[in-house]
Protein backbone atom coordinates (compact mmCIF):
# COMPACT_ATOMS: atom_id res chain seq x y z
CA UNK A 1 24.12 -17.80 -23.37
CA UNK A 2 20.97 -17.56 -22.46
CA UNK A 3 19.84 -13.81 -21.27
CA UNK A 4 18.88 -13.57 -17.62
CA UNK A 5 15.43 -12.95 -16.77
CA UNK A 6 14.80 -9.51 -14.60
CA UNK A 7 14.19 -10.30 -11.08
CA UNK A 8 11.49 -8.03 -9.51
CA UNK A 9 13.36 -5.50 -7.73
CA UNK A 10 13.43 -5.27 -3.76
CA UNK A 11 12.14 -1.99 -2.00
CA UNK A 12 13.74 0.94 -1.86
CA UNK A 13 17.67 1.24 -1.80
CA UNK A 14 17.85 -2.55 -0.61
CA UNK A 15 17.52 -3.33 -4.53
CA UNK A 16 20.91 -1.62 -5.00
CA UNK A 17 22.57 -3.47 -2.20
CA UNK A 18 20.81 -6.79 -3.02
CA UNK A 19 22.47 -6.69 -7.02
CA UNK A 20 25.53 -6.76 -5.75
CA UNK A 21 24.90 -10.80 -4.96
CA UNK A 22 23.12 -11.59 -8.02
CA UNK A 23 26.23 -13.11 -9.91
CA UNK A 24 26.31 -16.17 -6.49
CA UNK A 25 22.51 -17.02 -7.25
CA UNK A 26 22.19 -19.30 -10.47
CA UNK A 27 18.16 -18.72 -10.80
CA UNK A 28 15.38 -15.93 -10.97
CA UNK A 29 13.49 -17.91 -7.81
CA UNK A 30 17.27 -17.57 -5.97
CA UNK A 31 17.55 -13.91 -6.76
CA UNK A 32 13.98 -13.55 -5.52
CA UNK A 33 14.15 -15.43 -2.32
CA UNK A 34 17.32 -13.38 -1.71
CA UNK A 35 15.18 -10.52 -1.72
CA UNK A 36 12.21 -11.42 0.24
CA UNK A 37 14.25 -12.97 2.47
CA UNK A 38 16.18 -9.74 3.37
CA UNK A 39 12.91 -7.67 3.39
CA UNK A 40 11.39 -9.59 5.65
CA UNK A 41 14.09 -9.37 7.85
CA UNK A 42 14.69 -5.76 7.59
CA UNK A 43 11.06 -5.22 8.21
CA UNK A 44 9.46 -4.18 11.93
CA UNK A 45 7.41 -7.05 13.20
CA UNK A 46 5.26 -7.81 16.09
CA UNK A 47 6.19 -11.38 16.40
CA UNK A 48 9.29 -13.71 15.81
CA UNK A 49 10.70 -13.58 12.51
CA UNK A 50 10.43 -16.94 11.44
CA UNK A 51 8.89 -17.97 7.67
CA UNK A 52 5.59 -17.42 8.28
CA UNK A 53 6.39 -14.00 9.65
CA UNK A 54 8.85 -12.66 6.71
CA UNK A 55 5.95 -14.07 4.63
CA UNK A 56 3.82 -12.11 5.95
CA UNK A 57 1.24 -14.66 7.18
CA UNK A 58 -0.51 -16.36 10.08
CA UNK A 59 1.76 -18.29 12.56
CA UNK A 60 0.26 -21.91 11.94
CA UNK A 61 -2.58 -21.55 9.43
CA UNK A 62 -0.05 -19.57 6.86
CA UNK A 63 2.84 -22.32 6.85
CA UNK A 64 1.39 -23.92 3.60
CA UNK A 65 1.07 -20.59 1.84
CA UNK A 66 3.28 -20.36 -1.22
CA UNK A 67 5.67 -17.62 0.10
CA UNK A 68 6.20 -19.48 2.87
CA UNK A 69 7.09 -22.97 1.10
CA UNK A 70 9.20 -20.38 -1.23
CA UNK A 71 11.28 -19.39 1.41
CA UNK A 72 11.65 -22.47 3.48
CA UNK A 73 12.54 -24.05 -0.49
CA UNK A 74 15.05 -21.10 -0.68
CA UNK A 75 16.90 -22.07 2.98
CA UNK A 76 16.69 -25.70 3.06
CA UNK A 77 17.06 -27.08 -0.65
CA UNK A 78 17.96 -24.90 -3.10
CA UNK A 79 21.99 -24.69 -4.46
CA UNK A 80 23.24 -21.63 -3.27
CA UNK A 81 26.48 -21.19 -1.34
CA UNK A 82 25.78 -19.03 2.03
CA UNK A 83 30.42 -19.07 2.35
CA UNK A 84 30.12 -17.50 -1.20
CA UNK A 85 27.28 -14.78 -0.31
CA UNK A 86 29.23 -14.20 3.05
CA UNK A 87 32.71 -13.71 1.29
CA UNK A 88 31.02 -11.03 -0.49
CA UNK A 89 29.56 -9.57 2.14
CA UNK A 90 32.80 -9.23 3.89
CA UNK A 91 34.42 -7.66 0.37
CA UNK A 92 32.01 -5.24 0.39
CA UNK A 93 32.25 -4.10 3.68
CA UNK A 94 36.70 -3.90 3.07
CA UNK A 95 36.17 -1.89 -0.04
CA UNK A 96 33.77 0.51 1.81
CA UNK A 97 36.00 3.51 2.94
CA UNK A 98 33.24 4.39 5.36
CA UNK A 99 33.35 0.37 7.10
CA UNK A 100 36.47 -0.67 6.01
CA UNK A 101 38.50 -1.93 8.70
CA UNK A 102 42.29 -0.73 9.78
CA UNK A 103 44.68 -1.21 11.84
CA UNK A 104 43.57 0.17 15.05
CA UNK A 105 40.78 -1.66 15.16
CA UNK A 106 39.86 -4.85 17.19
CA UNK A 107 38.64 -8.85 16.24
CA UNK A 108 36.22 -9.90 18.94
CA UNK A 109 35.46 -13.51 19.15
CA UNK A 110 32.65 -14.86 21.05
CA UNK A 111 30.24 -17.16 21.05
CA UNK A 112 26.37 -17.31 22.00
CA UNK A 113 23.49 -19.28 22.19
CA UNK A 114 20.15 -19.13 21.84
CA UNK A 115 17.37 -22.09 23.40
CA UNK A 116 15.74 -24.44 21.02
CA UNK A 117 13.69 -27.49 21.76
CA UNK A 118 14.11 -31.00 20.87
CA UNK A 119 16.91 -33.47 19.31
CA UNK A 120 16.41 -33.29 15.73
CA UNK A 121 17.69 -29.68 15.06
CA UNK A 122 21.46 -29.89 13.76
CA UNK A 123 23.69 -28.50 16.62
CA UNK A 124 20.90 -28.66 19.00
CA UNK A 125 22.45 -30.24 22.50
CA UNK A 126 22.00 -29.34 26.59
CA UNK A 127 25.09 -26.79 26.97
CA UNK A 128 25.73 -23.28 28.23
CA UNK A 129 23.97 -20.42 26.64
CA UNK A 130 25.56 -17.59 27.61
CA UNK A 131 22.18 -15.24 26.67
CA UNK A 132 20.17 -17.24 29.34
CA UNK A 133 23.31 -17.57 31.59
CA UNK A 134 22.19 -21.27 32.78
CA UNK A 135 22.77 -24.61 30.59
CA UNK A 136 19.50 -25.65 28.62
CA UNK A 137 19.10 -27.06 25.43
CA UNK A 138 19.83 -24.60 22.76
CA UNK A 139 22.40 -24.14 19.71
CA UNK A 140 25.60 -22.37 20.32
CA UNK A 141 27.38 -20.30 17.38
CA UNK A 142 30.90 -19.09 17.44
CA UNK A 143 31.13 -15.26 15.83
CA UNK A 144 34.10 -12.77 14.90
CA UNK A 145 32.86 -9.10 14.86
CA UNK A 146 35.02 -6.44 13.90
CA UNK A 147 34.55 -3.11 15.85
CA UNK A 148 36.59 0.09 16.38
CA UNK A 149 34.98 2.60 18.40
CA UNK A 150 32.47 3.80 15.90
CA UNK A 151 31.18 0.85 14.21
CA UNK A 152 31.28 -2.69 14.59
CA UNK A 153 29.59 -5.24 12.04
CA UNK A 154 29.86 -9.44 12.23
CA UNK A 155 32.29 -10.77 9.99
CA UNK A 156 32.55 -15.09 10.11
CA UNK A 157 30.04 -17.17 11.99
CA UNK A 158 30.44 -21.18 12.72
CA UNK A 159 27.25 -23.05 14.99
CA UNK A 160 28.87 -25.77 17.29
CA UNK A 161 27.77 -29.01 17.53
CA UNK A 162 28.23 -30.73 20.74
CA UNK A 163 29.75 -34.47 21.26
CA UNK A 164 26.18 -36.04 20.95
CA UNK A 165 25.94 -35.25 17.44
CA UNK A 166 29.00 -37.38 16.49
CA UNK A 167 29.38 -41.20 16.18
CA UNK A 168 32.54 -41.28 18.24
CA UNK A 169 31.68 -38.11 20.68
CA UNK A 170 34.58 -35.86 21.18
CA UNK A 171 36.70 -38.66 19.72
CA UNK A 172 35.43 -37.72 16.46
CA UNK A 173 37.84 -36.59 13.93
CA UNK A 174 34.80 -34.16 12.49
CA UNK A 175 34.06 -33.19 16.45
CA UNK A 176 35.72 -29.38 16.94
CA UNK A 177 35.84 -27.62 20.20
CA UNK A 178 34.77 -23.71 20.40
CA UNK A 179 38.16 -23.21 20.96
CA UNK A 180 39.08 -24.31 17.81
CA UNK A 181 36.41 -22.96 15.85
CA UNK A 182 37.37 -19.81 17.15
CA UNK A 183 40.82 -20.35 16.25
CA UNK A 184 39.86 -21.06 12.81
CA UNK A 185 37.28 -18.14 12.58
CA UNK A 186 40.50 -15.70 13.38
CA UNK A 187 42.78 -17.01 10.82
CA UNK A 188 39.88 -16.87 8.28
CA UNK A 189 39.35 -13.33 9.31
CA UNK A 190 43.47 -12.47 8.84
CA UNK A 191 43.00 -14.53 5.19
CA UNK A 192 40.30 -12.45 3.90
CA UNK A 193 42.32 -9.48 4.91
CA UNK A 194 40.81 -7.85 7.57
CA UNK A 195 43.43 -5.64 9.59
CA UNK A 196 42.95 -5.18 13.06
CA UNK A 197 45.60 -4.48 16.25
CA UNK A 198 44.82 -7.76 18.64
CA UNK A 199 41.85 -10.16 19.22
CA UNK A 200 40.00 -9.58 22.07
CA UNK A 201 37.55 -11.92 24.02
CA UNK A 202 36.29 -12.67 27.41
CA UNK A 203 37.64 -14.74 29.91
CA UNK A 204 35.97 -18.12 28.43
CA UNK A 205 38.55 -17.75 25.82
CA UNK A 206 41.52 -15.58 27.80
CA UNK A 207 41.52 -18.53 30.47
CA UNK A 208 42.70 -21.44 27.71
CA UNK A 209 46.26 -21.73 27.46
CA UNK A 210 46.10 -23.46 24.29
CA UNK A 211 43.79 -20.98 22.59
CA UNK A 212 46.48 -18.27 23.45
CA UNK A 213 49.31 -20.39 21.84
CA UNK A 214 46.78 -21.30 18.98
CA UNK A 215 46.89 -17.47 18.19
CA UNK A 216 50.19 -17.06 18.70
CA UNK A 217 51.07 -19.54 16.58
CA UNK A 218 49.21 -18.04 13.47
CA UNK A 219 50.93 -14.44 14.55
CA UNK A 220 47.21 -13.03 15.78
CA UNK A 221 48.31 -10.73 19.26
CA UNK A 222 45.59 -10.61 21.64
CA UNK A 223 44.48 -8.98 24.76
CA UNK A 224 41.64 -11.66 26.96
CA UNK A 225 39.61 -11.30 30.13
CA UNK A 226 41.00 -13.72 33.05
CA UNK A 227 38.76 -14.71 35.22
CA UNK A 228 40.09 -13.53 38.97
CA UNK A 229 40.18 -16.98 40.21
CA UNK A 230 42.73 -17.89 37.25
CA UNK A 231 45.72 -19.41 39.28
CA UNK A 232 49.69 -20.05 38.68
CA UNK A 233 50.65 -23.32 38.52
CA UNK A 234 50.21 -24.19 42.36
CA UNK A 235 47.45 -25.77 44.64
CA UNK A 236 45.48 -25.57 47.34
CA UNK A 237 46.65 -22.31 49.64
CA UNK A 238 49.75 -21.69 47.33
CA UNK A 239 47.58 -20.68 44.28
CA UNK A 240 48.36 -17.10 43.19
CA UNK A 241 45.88 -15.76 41.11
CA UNK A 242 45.17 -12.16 39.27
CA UNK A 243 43.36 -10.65 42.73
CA UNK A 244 46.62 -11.32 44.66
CA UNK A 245 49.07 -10.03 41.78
CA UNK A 246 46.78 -6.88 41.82
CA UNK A 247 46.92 -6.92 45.79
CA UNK A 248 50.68 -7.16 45.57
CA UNK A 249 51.37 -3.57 43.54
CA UNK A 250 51.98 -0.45 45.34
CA UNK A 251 49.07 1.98 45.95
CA UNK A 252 48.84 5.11 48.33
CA UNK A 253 46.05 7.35 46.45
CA UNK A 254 45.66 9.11 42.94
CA UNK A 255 48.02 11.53 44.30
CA UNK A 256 50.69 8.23 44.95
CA UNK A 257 49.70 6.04 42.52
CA UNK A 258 52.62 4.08 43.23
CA UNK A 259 52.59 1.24 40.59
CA UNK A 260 49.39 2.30 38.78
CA UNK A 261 48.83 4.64 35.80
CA UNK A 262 45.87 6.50 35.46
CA UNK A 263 43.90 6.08 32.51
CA UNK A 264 40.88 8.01 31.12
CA UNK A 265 38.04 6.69 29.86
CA UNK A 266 35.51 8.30 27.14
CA UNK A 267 31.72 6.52 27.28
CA UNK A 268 29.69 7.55 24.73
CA UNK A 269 27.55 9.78 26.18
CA UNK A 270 30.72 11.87 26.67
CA UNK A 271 31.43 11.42 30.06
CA UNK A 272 35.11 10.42 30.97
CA UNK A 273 36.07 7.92 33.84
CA UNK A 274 39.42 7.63 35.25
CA UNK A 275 40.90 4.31 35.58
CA UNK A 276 43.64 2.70 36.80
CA UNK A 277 46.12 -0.01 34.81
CA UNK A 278 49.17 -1.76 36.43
CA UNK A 279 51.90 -4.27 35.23
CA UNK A 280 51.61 -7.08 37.43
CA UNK A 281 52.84 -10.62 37.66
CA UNK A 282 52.05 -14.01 37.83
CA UNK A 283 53.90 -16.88 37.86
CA UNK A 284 55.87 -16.32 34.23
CA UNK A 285 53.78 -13.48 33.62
CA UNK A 286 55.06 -10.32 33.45
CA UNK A 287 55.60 -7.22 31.96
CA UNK A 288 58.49 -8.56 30.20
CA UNK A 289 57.07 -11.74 29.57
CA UNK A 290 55.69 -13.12 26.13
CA UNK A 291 52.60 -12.81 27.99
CA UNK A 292 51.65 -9.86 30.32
CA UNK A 293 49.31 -9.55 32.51
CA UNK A 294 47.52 -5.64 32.92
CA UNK A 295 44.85 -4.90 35.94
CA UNK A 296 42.24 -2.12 35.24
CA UNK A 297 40.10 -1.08 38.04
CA UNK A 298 38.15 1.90 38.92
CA UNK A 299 39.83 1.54 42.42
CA UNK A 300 43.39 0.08 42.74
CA UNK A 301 43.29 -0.13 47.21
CA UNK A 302 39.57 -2.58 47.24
CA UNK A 303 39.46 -4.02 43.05
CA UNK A 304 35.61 -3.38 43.05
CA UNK A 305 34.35 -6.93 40.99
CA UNK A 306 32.12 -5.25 38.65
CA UNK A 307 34.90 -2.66 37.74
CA UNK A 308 38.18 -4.58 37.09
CA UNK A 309 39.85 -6.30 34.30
CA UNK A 310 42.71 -8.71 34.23
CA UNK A 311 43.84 -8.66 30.90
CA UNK A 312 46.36 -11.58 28.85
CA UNK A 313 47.82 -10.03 26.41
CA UNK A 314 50.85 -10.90 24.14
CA UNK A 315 51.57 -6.93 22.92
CA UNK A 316 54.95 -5.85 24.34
CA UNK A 317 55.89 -3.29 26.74
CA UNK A 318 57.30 0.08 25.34
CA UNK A 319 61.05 -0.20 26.35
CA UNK A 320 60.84 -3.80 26.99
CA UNK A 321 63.33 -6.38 25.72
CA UNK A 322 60.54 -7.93 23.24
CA UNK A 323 59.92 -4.49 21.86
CA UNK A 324 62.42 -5.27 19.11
CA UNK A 325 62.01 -8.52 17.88
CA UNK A 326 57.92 -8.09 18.40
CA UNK A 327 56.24 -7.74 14.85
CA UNK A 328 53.61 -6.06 16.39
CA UNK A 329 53.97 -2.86 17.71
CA UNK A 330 54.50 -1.90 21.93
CA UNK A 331 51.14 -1.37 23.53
CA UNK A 332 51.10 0.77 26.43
CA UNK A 333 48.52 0.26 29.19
CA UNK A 334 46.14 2.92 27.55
CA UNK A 335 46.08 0.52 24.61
CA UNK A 336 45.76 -2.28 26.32
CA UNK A 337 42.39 -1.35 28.39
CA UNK A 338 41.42 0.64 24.71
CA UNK A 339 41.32 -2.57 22.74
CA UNK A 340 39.48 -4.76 25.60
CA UNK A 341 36.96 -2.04 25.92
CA UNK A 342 36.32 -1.95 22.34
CA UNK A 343 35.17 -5.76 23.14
CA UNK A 344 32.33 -5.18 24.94
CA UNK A 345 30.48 -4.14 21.19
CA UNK A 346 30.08 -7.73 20.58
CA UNK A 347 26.84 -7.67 22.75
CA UNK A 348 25.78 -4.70 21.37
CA UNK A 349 25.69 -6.52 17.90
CA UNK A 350 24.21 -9.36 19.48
CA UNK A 351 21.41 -7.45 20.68
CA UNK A 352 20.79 -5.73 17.41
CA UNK A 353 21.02 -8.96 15.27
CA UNK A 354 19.10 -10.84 17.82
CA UNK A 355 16.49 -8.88 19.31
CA UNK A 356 16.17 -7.14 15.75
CA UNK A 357 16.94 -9.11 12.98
CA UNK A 358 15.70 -12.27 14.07
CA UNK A 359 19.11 -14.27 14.47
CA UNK A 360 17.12 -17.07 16.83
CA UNK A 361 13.87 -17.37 15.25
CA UNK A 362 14.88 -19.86 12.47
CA UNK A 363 12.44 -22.69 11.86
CA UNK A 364 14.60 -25.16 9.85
CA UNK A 365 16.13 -28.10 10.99
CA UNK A 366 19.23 -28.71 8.83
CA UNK A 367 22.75 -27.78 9.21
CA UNK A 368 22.60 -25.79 5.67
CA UNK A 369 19.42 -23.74 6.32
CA UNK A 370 20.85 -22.73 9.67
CA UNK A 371 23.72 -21.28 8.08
CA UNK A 372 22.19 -19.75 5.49
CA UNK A 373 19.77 -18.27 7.54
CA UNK A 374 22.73 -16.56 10.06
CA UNK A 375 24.46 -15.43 6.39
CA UNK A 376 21.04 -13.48 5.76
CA UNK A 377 20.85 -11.83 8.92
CA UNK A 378 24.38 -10.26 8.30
CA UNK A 379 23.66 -9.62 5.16
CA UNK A 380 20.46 -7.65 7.00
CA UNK A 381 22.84 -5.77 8.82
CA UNK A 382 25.39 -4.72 6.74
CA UNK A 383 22.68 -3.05 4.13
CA UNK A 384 21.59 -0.85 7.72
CA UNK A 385 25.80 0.09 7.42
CA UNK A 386 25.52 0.63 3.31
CA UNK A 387 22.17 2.47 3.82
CA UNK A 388 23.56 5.04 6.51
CA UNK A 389 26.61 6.03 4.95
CA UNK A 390 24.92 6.27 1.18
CA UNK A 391 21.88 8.66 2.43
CA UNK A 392 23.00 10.40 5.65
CA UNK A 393 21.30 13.19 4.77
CA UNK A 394 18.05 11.58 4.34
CA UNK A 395 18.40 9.70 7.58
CA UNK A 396 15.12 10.95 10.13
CA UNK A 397 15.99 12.15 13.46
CA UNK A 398 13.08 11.11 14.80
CA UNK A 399 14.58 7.11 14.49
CA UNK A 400 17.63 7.75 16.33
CA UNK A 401 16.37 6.03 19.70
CA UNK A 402 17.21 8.02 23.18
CA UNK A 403 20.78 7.35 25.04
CA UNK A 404 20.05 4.95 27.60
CA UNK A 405 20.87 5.68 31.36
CA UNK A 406 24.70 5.36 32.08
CA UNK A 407 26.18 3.06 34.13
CA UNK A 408 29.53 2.57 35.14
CA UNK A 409 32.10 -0.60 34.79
CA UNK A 410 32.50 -3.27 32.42
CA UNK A 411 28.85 -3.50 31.85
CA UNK A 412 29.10 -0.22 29.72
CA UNK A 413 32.41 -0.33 28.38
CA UNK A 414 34.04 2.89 26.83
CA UNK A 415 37.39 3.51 25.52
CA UNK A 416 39.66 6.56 23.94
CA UNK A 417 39.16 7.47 20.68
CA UNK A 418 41.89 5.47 18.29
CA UNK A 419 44.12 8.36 16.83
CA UNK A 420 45.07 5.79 14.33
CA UNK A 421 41.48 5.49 13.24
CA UNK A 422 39.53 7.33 10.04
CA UNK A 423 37.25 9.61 10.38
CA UNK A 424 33.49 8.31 10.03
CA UNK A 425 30.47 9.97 10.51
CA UNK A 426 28.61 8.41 13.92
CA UNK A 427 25.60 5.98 12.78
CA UNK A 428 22.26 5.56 13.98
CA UNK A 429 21.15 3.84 17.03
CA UNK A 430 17.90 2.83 15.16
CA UNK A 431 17.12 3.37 11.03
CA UNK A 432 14.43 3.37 9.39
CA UNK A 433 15.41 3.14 5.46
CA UNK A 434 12.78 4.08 2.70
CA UNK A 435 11.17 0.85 1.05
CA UNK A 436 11.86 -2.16 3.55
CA UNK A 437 10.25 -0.43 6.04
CA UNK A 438 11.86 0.03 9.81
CA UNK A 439 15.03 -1.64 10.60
CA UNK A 440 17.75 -1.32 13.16
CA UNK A 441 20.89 -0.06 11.90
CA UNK A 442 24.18 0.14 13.95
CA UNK A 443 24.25 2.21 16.91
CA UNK A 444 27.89 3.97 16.72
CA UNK A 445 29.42 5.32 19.78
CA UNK A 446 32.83 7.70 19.70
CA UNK A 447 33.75 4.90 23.10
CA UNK A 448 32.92 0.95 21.95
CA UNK A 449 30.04 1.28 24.83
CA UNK A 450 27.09 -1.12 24.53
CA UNK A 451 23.81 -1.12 25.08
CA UNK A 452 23.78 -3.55 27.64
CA UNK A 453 26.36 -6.68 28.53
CA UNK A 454 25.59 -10.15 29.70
CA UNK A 455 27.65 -11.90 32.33
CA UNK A 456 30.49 -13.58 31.47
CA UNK A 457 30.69 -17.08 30.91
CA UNK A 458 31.45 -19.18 34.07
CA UNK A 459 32.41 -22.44 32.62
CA UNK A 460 34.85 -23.52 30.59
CA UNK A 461 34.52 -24.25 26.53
CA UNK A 462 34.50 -27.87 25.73
């Protein structure tokens, strides 16, 4: 066989991270482009990091440079598998006692979209992006992050293509709902042998019956946003919905809680809130049901907007009748409203892989190089993971960017620390590793709290 010909190493300690792909590429220019690729990523730019900006070169005048036509060779036509490079990815993540996952922790599925112009783009199509919070034209990609309350990293990622795209519409037998990819995405994540306690996701998701009995079905518990207005089976003035099932529990004051248990809250500057969770019904729902429904709110007598939850989830009740036969274990309502706060790290990763990393600022047209190019930006942010836990010691504390101002509700979500979760040492907000230059790593909280959250989805998924 034919000895392989040395590749020209990357900067700094992304060389060691980068060898541990080298076996997936089948040429020195793939091994290369790997490289560059991730550098360019990793890098701090003033501008969009599209081709001619990981190159290095001008917007317009620098897209026939040879670095350029290296890379765009490198996403759109060269033989590489981006499943393969992800699998890996994911491996090396499990086998890392500092980011492997466990039990306590929590699979968050979601989905966002970013705008793009014109028809010619694969996925492109006039839906809801859920970063804008309006429909415009723009690609949509389904994600599963796994997060505990100290780190959180992206694990599967699928873009959806709308109706348009296919010859018979949503008749298709290739056309697949979010819902489904979703689906799909969570059973992939159970395969590869990720451990976690329940999915979580917002209310886009929580509100689809048959999502919930998709996941049931493939033994995944869960614990979903409803959106307030999510009725019983009735019409008109006889609809019963979350509000009134929250309305219809006792409630005197903290001192007579009545039907509600308090339950405190750790955000991550330290600060604790005290919430309130309740049992409540609707329609079959109950906290005996196979499905329950839990209220959290910050105030149980006026169920402030901004401040309260109604949760699905599928856990049993401690002492109920499904405690038994449940495979999973009881949740109480402390775990319930830990696991959906731990949600709410999704947009934190969004906003590190998007404003950062340059998730959006593809400029490629087909399916493949679209994928590939979403594989790279993980692959970005799991080195910032592999970097921090490798050198803590050599980590500046002059990159660790300032708390932000604290606000209060879902918007900066916080939960308990998991007893049931390992030890890790808290990451940085922002790091700068030696060689690539400045790049955002992680930003670990001891309470799932985000950076900032954008609204929930109003419509429903196709």
């Amino acid at each position: 066989m034919t000895r392989r010909v040395p590749c020209p190493p990357a900067p700094g300690p992304l060389e060691a991270y980068a060898a541990q792909f080298d076996d997936l590429f089948s040429t020195l220019a793939q091994r290369r482009g790997f490289r560059e690729y991730l550098t360019g990523l990793l890098l701090p730019r003033d501008r969009n990091k599209t081709l001619t900006c990981l190159a290095g070169v001008e917007p317009v005048a620098g897209a026939q440079h040879p670095a350029v036509q290296r890379l765009q060779f490198f996403l759109s036509e060269s033989t590489w598998d981006h499943e393969r490079v992800n699998a890996r990815r994911v491996e090396l993540l499990l086998a890392d006692s500092a980011t492997a996952p466990h039990a306590g922790g929590v699979l968050v599925i979601d989905d966002s979209g970013d705008r793009k112009d014109g028809k010619a783009t694969a996925h492109v199509g006039r839906q809801w992006l859920g970063r804008l919070g309006k429909t415009d034209n723009g690609i949509v990609t389904v994600t599963t992050c796994w997060a505990d309350e100290n780190i959180y990293y992206p694990l599967h990622a699928v873009p959806y293509s709308p109706a348009q795209h296919f010859p018979a519409g949503k008749k298709d037998p290739g056309f697949r709902t979010k819902l489904q990819i979703a689906a799909e995405l969570a059973r992939t994540a159970k395969t590869a042998g990720v451990a976690f306690r329940a999915v979580a996701a917002d209310c886009a998701y929580g509100d689809q019956d048959g999502f919930r009995r998709q996941l049931g079905e493939a033994g995944l518990p869960f614990v979903m946003a409803l959106k307030p207005s999510h009725g019983s089976w009735a019409y008109g003035k006889d609809v019963y919905t979350p509000v009134n099932a929250a309305h219809a529990l006792t409630w005197t004051d903290p001192d007579h809680p009545g039907d509600w248990t308090a339950v405190v809250r750790t955000f991550r500057d330290g600060h604790t809130e005290t919430w309130w969770a309740a049992d409540a019904r609707l329609g079959w729902w109950g906290p005996d049901g196979n499905v329950r429904l839990v209220v959290a709110t910050t105030d149980p007598a006026t169920l402030p907007a901004h401040t309260t939850w109604y949760l699905a989830t599928d856990l049993p009740r401690p002492g109920s009748p499904r405690e038994t036969d449940s495979p999973e274990p009881a949740a109480d309502l402390h775990e319930v409203v830990r696991i959906y706060g731990i949600r709410h790290w999704i947009e934190q990763s969004y906003k590190q892989v998007k404003d950062e990393l340059g998730w959006a600022d593809f400029q490629v047209r087909s399916d493949i190089a679209i994928r590939r190019h979403q594989t790279l930006v993980t692959c970005a942010f799991s080195f910032c993971w592999d970097t921090w836990f490798s050198r803590p010691s050599e980590v500046p504390s002059a990159t660790a960017t300032p708390e932000p101002p604290q606000e209060t509700g879902p918007a900066r979500e916080g939960a308990q620390p998991n007893p049931t979760s390992p030890t890790r040492p808290a990451g940085p907000a922002r790091y700068a590793p030696s060689g690539p230059g400045s790049t955002p790593g992680p930003a670990s909280s001891d309470a799932g709290e985000p950076e900032r959250m954008h609204p929930h989805h109003q419509n429903s998924k196709p």
